[in-house]
Each structure stands twice: as structure tokens, then as C-alpha cells.
Protein backbone atom coordinates (compact mmCIF):
# COMPACT_ATOMS: atom_id res chain seq x y z
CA UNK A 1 -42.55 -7.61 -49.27
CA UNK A 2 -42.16 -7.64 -52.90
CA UNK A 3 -39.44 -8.24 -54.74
CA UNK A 4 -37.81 -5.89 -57.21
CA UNK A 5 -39.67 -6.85 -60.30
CA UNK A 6 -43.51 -6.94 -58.75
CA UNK A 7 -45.63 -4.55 -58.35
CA UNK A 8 -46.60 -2.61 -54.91
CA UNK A 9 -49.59 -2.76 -53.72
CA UNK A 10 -50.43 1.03 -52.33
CA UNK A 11 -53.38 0.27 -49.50
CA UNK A 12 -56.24 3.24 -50.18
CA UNK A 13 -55.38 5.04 -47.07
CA UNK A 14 -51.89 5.56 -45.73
CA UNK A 15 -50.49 7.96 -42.95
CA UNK A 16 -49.03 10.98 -44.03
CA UNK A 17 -46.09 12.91 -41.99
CA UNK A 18 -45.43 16.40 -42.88
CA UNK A 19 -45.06 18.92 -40.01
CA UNK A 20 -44.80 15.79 -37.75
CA UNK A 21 -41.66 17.05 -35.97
CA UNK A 22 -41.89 16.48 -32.69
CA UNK A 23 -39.67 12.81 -32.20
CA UNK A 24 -41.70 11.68 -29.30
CA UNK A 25 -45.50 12.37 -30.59
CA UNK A 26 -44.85 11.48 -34.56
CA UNK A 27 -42.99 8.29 -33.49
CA UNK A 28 -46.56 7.64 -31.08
CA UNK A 29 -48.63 8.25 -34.17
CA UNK A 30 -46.64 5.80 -36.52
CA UNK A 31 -47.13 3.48 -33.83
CA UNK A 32 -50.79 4.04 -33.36
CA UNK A 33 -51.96 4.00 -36.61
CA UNK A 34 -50.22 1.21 -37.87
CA UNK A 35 -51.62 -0.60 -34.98
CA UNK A 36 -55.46 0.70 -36.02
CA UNK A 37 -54.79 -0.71 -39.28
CA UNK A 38 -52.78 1.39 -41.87
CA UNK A 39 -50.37 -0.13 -43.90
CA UNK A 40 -48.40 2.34 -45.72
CA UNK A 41 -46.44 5.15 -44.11
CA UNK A 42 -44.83 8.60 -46.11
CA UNK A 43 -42.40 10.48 -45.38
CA UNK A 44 -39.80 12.87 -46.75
CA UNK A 45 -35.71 13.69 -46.28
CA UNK A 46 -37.34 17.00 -45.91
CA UNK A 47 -39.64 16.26 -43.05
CA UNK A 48 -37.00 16.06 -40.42
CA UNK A 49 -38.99 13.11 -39.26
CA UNK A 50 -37.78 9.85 -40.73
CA UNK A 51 -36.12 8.63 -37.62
CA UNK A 52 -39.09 9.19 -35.49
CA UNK A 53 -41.28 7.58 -38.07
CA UNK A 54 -38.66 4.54 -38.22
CA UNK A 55 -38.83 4.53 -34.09
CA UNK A 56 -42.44 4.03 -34.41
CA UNK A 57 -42.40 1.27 -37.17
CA UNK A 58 -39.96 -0.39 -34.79
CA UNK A 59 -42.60 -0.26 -31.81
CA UNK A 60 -45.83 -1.21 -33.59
CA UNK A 61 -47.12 -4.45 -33.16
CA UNK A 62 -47.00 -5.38 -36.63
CA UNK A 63 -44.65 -7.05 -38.90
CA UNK A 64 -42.26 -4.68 -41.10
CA UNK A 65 -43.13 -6.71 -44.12
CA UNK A 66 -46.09 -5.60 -44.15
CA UNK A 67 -45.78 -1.82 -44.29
CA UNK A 68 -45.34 -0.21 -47.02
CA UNK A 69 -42.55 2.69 -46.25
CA UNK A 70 -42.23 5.25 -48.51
CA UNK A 71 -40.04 8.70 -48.61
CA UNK A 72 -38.45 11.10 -51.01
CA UNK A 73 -35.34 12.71 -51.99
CA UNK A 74 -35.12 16.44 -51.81
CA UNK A 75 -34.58 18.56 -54.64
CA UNK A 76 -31.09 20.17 -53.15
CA UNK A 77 -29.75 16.27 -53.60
CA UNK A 78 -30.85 15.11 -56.67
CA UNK A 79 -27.57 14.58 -58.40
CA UNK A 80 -26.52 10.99 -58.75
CA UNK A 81 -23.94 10.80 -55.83
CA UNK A 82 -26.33 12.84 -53.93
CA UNK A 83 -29.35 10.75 -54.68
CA UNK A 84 -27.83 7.59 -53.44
CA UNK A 85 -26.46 9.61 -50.17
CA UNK A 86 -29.35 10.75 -49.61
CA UNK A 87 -31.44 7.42 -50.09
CA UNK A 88 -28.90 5.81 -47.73
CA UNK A 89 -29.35 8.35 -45.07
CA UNK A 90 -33.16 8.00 -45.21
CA UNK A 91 -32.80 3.99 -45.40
CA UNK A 92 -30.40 4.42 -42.06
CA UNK A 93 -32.85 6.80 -39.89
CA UNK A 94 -35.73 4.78 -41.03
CA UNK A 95 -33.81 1.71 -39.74
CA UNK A 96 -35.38 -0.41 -42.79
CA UNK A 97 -33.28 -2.77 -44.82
CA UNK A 98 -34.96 -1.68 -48.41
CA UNK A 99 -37.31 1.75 -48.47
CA UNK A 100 -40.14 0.35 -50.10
CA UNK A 101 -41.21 3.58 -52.52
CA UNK A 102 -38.73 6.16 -52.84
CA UNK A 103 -39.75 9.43 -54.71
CA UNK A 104 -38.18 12.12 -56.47
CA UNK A 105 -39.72 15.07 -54.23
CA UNK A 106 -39.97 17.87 -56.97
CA UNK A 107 -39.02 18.04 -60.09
CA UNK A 108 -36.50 21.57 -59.90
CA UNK A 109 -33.59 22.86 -59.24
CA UNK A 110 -30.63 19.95 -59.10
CA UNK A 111 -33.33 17.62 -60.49
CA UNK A 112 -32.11 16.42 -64.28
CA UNK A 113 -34.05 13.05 -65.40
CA UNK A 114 -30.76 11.86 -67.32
CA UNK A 115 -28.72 12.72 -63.93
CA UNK A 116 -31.31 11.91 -61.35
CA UNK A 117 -33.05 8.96 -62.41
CA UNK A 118 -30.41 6.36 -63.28
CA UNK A 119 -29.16 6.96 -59.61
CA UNK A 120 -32.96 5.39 -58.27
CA UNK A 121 -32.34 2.32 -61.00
CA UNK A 122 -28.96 1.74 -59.55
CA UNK A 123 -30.89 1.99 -56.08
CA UNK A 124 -33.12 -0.61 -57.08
CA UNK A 125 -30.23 -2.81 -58.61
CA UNK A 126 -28.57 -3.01 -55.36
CA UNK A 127 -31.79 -3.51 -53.12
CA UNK A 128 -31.68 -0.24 -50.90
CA UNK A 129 -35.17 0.19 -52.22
CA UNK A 130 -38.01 -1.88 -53.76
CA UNK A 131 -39.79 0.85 -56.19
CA UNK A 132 -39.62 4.21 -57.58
CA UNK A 133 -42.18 7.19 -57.51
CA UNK A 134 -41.86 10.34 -58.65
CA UNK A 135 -43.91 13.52 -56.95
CA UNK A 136 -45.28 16.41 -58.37
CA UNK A 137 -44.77 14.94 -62.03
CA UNK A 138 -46.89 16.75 -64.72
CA UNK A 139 -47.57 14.27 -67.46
CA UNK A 140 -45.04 15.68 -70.09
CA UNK A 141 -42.86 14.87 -67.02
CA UNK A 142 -44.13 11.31 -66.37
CA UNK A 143 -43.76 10.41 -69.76
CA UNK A 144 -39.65 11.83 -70.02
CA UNK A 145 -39.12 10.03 -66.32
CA UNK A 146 -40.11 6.69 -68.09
CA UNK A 147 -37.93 6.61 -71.27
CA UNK A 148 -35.52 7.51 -68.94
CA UNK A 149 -35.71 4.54 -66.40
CA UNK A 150 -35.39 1.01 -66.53
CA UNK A 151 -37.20 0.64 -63.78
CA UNK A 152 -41.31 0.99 -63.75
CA UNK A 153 -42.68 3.80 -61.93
CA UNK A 154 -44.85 2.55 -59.44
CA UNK A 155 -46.69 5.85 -58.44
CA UNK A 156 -46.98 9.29 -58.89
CA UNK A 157 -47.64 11.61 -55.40
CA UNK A 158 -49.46 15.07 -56.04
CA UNK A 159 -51.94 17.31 -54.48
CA UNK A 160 -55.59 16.06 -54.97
CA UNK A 161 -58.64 16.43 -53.56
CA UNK A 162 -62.67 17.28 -54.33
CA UNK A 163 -61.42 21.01 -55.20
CA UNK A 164 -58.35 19.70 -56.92
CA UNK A 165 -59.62 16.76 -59.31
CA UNK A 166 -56.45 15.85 -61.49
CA UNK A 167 -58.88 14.93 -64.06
CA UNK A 168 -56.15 15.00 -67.01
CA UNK A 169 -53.26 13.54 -64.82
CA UNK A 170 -55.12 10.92 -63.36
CA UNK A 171 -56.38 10.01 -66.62
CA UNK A 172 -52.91 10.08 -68.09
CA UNK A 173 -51.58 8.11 -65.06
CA UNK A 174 -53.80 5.30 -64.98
CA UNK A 175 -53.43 4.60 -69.40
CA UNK A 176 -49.76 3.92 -67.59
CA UNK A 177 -49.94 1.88 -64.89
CA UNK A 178 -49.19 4.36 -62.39
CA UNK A 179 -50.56 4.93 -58.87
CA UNK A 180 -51.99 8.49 -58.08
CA UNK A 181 -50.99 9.18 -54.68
CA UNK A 182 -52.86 12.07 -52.92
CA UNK A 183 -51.33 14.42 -50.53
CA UNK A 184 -53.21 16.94 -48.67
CA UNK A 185 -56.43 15.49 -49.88
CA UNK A 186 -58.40 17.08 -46.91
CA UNK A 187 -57.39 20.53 -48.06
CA UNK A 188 -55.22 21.43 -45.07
CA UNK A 189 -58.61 20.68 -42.99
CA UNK A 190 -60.88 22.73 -45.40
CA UNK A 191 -62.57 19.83 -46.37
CA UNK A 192 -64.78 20.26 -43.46
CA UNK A 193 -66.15 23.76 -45.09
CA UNK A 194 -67.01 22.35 -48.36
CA UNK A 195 -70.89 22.40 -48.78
CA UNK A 196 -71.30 19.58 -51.17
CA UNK A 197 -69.04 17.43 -48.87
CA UNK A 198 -70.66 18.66 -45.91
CA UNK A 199 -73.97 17.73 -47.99
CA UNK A 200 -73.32 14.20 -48.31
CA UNK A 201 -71.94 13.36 -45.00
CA UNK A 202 -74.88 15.03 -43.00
CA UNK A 203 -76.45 12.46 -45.80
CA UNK A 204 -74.48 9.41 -45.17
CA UNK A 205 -73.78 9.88 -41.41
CA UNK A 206 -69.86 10.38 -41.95
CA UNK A 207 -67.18 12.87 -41.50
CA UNK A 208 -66.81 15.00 -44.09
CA UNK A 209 -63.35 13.84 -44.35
CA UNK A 210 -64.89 10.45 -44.51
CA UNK A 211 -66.40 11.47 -47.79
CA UNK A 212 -63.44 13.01 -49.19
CA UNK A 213 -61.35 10.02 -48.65
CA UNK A 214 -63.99 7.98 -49.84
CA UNK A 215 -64.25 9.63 -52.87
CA UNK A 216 -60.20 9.56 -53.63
CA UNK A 217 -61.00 6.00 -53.68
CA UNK A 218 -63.60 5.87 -55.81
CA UNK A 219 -61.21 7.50 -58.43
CA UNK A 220 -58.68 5.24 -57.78
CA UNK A 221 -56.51 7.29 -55.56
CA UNK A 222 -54.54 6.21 -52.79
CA UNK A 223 -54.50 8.99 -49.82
CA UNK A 224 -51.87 9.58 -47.24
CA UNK A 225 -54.10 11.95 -45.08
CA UNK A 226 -51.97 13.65 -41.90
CA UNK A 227 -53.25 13.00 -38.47
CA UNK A 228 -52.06 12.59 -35.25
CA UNK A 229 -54.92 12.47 -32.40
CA UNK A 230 -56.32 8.50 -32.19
CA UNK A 231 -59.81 9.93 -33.06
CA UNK A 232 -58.67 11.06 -36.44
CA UNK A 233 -56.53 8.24 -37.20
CA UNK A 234 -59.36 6.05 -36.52
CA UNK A 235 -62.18 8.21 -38.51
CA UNK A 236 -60.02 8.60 -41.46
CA UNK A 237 -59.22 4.73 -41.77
CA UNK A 238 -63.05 4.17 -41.00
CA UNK A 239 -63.63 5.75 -45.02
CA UNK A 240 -62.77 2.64 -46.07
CA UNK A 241 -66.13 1.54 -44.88
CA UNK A 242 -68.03 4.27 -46.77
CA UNK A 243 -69.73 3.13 -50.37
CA UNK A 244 -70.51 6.50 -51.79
CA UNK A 245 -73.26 6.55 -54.45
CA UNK A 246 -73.53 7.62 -57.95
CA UNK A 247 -75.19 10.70 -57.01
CA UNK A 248 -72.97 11.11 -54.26
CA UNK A 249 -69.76 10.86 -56.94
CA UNK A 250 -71.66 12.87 -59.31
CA UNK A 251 -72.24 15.84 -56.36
CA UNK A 252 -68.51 15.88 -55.05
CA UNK A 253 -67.34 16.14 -59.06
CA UNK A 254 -69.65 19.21 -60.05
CA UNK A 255 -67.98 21.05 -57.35
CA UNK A 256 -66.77 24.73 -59.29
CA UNK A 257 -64.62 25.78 -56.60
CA UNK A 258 -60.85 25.19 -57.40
CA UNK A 259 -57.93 25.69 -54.36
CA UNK A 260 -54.42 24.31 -54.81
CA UNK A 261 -52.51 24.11 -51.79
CA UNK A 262 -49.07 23.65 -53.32
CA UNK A 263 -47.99 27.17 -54.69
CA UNK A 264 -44.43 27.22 -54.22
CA UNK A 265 -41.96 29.10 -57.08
CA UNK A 266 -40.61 25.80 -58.19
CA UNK A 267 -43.92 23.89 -59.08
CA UNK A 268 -43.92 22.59 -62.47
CA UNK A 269 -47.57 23.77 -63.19
């Protein structure tokens, strides 16, 4: 894996966790995909999941090196003794020596850059984890996050997909040398009821999720779609395949329709 000063490399697809709670079938999943071919697993302090997702990193056929592990601090423990409890707890369920990205979850409540983020350098220092992300960063955000750290911020997790385009933030990110990562990039499974997606995969001969994912990569996105069921694992991964055309780009970004899924109280936005 890399060491402290390099870069991570964030494969295009990764397996996303939330709601995974059941210890038996989540751990199954881990195991699955990463044994399909993922590379990079999220999770959260939040999830209730990171043992189960560290049970089935443990059982895959596939050496730990070469996952990427990622998960994120909540925003009740985001004070510097509580970050580094908390990042110790998650590095302890996971069963991993380092956590390879860890994120500040949101932005609110105990979260206070000149508080917070010195905690994740000190992290880093000591080798508990490799790289630090931030989630849900606007780009005033971003930009107070870095003159706060020494360390670089590797990549930046928020909510995007065809009716979410992050056209400003992406922009923003990638004049910094920061990763978008996209969470629920298939629109909590409403991807399948967009026309223009539906358009170009009866077009293309793919899922419409196919062409969602396929077009997060196209921008540059890395997506940590959830799945469980082998079929859907497999179907999501197979995107990678999928060359989407100009016109097929040029379709999926004239969408008008707008949905965010994330609408809690504390969103920065």
C-alpha cells in the first residue's frame, strides 16, 4: 500500500456499505465483491458495520494490500481526543493495521477544522491511517480544511449522480488535486426511472446503472455504489467495460431534473 507521502489511487468503482447491517450477509458481500474484482471498500463509524466489513476483508481471497479501506469519523466525535478514539476503534473492528482513507463524515456539530483536523495529521504521523478525506465538504470548506492540514487531502466524498452533477465542486476539486468520491450515485435505485439513462442503455445494451456509473467515470468520479446480491455486484463492476459516447455524455448532462438525496438539518448546502 502506499506510504504516507504518495498518493492513493481510488479504483473507479468501489463497494459502498450503508444500511449493510446484518454481520453475516454484509461480511458475505465484502467477501464477494472483492473477490469479483473491487478494490476499494467504504464504510462509516456510523454504519454499525465495520467489523462485518473487516470479517469479510479477512475472508476474501485477495491480499489486504491491495484494498483500499476507507471509513469516517462521526460528527458526535470530532474533537481531537475523540477523533483519534474513534479512528482507533474503527482501525480495531476493521482488524487493519493502517485505515487507508479516513474521512471527516460531516462537517457540523463537534466538527471545528482547527480542533478536528490536526487530530487526522497526528493520525497520519503515527501510521493508524495512510490518507485523509473529508465528506460532504462545500468548496469554501475544502479550501479552510487545507490551510488547516499538513497533510494533502486525498478525496472529497459527496452525493453525485446524473440528477446531481457537482458541476462547480467537481470543478473546484479537480484545480486541487482532490478525488470526487460519489455516494448514492444510483439515486437510491432511481436511476433505473431516468428516461435519458434509460435512453442510452436500451441504446448501448447496459443497465441503466451501467450508464450512470459509466458516466461518473467519464467525469472523473470514483463511485462506491451499494449492493449486495452477486448479480448487482457483478453488473455494477461490469460499467467499467462501458465507453459511453459524446452524444451519450452530452444526453446524460442536459438532464433538467435535479433530486438530492442528502437533506438532513446539518448539511452544509
Amino acid at each position: 500500500m502506499d506510504s504516507p507521502d504518495a498518493g492513493v489511487e481510488l479504483p473507479a468503482i468501489g463497494l459502498g456499505t450503508w444500511k449493510n447491517t446484518d454481520s453475516d450477509r454484509c461480511a458475505e458481500t465484502v467477501r464477494t465483491a472483492l473477490e469479483l474484482g473491487y478494490r476499494h471498500v467504504d464504510t462509516a463509524a456510523m454504519y454499525g458495520n465495520e467489523s462485518a466489513v473487516g470479517d469479510g476483508i479477512a475472508r476474501a481471497d485477495v491480499p489486504r494490500e491491495d484494498v483500499v479501506v476507507a471509513t469516517k469519523v462521526w460528527h458526535d466525535s470530532l474533537g481531537y481526543d475523540d477523533v483519534i478514539e474513534s479512528a482507533e476503534n474503527s482501525r480495531s473492528r476493521l482488524g487493519v493495521d493502517a485505515i487507508d482513507v479516513l474521512y471527516v463524515h460531516w462537517p457540523c456539530f463537534s466538527y471545528d477544522p482547527e480542533e478536528t483536523l490536526p487530530a487526522f495529521d497526528h493520525l497520519r504521523e503515527e501510521g493508524a491511517i495512510r490518507h485523509v478525506g473529508v465528506s460532504n465538504f462545500t468548496p469554501d470548506l475544502l479550501d479552510e480544511a487545507r490551510a488547516v492540514l499538513d497533510a494533502p487531502i486525498v478525496a472529497n466524498q459527496v452525493e453525485m449522480h446524473p440528477l446531481l452533477p457537482q458541476a462547480e465542486l467537481r470543478e473546484h476539486c479537480a484545480e486541487r488535486g482532490v478525488r470526487l468520491v460519489a455516494y448514492s450515485p444510483l439515486i437510491h435505485g432511481e436511476a433505473f426511472d431516468v428516461p435519458e439513462l434509460s435512453a442510452v442503455a436500451e441504446r448501448r445494451g447496459a443497465s441503466e446503472a451501467q450508464v450512470g456509473l459509466a458516466w461518473l467515470r467519464e467525469k472523473g468520479v470514483a463511485a462506491i455504489p451499494k449492493a449486495s446480491g452477486e448479480n448487482h455486484l457483478a453488473d455494477n463492476l461490469d460499467s467499467l467495460s462501458l465507453d459511453l459516447s459524446d452524444e451519450d455524455v452530452e444526453r446524460i448532462d442536459a438532464i433538467e431534473d435535479e433530486k438530492r438525496i442528502s437533506t438532513a438539518d446539518w448539511t452544509p448546502w
